[in-house]
Each structure stands twice: as structure tokens, then as C-alpha cells.
PDB file of N, CA and C in Angstrom:
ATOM      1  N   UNK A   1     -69.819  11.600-122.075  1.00  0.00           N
ATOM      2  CA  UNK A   1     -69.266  11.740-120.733  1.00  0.00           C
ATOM      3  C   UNK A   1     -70.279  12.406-119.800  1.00  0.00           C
ATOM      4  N   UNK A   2     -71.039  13.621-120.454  1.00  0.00           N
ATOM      5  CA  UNK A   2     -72.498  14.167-119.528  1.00  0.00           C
ATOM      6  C   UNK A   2     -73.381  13.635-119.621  1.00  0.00           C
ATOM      7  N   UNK A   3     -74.058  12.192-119.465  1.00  0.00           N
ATOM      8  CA  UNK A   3     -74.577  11.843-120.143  1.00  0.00           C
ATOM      9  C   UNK A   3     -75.921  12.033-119.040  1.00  0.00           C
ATOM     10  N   UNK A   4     -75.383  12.497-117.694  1.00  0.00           N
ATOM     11  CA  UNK A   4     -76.690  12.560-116.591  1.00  0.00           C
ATOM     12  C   UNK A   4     -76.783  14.179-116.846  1.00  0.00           C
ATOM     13  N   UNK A   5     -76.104  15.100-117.352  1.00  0.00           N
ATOM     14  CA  UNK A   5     -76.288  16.423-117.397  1.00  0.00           C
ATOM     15  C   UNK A   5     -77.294  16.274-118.618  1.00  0.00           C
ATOM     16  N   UNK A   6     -77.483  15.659-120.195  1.00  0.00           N
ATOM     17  CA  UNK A   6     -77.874  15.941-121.042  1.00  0.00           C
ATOM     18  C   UNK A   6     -79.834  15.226-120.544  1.00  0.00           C
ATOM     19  N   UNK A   7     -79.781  14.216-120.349  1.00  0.00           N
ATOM     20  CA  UNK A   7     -80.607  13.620-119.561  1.00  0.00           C
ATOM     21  C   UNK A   7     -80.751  12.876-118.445  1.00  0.00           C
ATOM     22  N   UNK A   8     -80.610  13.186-117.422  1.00  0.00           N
ATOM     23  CA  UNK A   8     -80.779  12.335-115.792  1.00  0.00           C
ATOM     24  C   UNK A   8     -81.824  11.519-116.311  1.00  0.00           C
ATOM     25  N   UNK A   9     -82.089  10.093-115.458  1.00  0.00           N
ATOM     26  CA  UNK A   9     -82.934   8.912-115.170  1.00  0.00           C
ATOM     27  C   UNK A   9     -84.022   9.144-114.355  1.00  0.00           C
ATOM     28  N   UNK A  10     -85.138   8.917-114.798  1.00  0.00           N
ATOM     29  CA  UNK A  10     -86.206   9.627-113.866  1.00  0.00           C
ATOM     30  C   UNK A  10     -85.785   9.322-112.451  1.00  0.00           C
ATOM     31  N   UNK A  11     -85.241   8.498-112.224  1.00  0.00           N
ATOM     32  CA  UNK A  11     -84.971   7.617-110.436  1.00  0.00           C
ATOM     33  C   UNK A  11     -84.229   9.110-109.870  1.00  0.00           C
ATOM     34  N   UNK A  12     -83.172   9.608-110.669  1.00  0.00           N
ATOM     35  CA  UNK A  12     -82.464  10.548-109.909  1.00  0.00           C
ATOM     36  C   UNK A  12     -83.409  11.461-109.870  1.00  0.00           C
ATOM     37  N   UNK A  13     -83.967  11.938-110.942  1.00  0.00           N
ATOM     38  CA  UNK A  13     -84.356  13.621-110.819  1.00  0.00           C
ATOM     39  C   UNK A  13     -85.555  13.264-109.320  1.00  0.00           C
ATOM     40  N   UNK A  14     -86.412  12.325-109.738  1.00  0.00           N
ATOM     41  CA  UNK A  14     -87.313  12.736-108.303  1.00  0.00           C
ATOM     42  C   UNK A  14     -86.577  12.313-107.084  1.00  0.00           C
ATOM     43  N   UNK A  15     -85.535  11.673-107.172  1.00  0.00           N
ATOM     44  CA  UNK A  15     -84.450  11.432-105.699  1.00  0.00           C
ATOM     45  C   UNK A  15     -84.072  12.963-105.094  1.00  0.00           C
ATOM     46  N   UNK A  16     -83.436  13.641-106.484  1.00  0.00           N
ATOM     47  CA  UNK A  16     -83.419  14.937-106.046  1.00  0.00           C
ATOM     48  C   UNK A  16     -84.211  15.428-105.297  1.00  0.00           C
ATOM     49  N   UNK A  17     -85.142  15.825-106.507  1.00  0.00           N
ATOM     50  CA  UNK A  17     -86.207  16.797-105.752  1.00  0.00           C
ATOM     51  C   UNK A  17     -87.044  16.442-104.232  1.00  0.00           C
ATOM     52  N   UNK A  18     -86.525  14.603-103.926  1.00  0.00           N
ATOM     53  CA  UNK A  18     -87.264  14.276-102.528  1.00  0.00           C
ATOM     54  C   UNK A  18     -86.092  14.583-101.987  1.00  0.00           C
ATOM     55  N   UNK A  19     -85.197  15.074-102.058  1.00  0.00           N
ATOM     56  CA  UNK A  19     -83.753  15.917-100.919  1.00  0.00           C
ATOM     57  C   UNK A  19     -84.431  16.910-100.589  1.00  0.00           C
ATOM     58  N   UNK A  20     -84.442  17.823-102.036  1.00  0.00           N
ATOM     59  CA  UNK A  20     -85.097  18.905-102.067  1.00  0.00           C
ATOM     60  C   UNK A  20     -85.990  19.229-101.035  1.00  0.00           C
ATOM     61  N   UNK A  21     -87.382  18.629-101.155  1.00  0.00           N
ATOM     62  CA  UNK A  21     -88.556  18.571-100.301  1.00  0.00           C
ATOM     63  C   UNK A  21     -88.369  18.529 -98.718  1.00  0.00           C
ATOM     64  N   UNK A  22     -87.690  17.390 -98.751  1.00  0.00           N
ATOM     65  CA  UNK A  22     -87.143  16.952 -97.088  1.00  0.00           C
ATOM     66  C   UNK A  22     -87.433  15.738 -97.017  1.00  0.00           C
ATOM     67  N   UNK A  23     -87.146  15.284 -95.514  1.00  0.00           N
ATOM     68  CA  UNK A  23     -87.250  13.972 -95.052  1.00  0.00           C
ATOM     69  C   UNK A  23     -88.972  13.360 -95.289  1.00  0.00           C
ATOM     70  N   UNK A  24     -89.710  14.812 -94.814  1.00  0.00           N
ATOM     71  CA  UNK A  24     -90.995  14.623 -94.527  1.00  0.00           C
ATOM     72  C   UNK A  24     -91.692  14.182 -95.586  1.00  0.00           C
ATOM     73  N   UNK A  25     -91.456  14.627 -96.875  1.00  0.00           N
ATOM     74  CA  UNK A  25     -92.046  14.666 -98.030  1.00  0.00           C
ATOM     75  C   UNK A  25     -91.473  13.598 -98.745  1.00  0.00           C
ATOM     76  N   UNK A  26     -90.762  12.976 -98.307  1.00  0.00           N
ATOM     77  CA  UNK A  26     -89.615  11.528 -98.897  1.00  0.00           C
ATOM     78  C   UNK A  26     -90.449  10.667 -98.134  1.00  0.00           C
ATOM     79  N   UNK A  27     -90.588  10.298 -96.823  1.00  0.00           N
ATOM     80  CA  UNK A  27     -91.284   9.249 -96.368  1.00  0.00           C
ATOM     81  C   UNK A  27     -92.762   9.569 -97.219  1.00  0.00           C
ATOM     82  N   UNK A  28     -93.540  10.695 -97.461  1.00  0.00           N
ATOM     83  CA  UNK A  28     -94.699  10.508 -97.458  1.00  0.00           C
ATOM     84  C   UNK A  28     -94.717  10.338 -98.995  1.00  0.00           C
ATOM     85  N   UNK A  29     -93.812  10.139 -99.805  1.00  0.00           N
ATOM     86  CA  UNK A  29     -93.421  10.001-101.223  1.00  0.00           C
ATOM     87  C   UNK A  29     -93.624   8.433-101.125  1.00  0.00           C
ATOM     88  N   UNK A  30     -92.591   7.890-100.453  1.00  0.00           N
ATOM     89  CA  UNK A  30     -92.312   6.386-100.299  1.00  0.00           C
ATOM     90  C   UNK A  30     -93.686   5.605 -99.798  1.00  0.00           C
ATOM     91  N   UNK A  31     -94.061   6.015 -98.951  1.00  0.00           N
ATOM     92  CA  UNK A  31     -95.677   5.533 -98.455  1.00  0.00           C
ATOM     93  C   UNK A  31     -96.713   5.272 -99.548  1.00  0.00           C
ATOM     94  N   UNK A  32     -97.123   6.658 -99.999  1.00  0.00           N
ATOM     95  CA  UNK A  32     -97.509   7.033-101.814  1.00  0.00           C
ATOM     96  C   UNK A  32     -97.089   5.580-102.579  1.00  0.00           C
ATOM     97  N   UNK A  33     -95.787   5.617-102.647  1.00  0.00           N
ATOM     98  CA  UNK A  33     -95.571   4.348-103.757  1.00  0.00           C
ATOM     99  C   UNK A  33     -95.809   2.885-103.476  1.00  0.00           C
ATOM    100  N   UNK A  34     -95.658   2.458-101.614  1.00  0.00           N
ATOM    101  CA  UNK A  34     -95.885   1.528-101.744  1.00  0.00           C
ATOM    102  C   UNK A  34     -97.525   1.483-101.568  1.00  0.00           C
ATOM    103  N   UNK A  35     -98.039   2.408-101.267  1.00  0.00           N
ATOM    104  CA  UNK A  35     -99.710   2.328-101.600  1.00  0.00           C
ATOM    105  C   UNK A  35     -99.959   2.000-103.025  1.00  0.00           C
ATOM    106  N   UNK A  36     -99.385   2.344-104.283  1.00  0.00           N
ATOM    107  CA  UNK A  36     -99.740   2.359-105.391  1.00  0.00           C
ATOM    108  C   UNK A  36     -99.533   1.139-105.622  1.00  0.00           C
ATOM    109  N   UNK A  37     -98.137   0.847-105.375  1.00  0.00           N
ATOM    110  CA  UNK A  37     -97.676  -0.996-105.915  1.00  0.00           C
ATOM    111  C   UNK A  37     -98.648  -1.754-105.172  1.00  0.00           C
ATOM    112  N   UNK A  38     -99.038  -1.465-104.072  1.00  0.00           N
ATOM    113  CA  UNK A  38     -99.584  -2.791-103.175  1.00  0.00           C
ATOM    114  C   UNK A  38    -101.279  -2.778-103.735  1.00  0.00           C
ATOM    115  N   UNK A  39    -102.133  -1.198-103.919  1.00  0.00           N
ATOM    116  CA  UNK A  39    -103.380  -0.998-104.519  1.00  0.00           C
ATOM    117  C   UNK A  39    -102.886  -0.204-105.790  1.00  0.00           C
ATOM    118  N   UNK A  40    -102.332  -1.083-106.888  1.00  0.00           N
ATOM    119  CA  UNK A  40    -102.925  -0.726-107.879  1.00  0.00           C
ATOM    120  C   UNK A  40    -103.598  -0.723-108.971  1.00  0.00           C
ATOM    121  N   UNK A  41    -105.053  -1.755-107.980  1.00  0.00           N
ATOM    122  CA  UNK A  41    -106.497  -1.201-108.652  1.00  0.00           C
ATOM    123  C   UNK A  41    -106.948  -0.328-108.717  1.00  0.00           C
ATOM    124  N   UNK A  42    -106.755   0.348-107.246  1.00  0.00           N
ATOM    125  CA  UNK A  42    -107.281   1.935-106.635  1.00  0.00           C
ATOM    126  C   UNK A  42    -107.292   2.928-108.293  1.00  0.00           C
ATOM    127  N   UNK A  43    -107.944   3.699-108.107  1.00  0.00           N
ATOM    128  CA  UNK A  43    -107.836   4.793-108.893  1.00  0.00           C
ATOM    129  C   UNK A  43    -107.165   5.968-108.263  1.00  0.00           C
ATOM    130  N   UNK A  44    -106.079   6.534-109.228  1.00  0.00           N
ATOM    131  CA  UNK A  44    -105.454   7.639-109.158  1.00  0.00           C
ATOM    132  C   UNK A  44    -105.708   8.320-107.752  1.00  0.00           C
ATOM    133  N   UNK A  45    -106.941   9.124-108.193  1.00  0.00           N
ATOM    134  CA  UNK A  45    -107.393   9.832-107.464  1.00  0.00           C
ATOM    135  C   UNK A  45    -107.441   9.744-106.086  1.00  0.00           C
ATOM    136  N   UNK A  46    -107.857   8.352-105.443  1.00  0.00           N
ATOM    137  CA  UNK A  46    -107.774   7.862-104.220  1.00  0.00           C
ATOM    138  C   UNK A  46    -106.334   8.061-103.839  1.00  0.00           C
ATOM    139  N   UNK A  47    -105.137   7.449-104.584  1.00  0.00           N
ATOM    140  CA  UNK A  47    -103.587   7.970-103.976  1.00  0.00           C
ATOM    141  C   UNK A  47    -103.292   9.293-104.420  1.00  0.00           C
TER     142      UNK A  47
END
């Protein structure tokens, strides 16, 4: 029945923590990812 208390889905926990952060840090989260999906040849480091 806890089955998000014993382990949450990675999708939630960083959903959280981008509440957490704020709006600001959620768009610049989301930006981040579609940089990665769209370059990801890039190396790490560059995103």
C-alpha cells in the first residue's frame, strides 16, 4: 500500500525536489534535459 513511501520513482523524487528549488531551477532543469536529449553526443561536462 506504501509502496511510494518505501521507494518513490525517480520521476517523482526529482519533480519534488524541482518544487523544492522553484520555478527558476525547474525551467533551467527542463532546458538541461532537452539539451541532453537533443545533444547527446555532447559530453557531460559541456551540459
Amino acid at each position: 500500500m506504501q509502496e511510494k513511501v518505501v521507494g518513490p520513482p525517480k520521476s517523482e523524487a526529482s519533480s519534488t525536489m524541482i518544487q523544492l528549488e522553484g520555478p527558476r531551477i525547474s525551467s533551467l532543469l527542463g532546458l538541461k534535459n532537452v539539451w541532453l536529449s537533443e545533444f547527446s553526443i555532447w559530453p557531460a561536462e559541456v551540459a
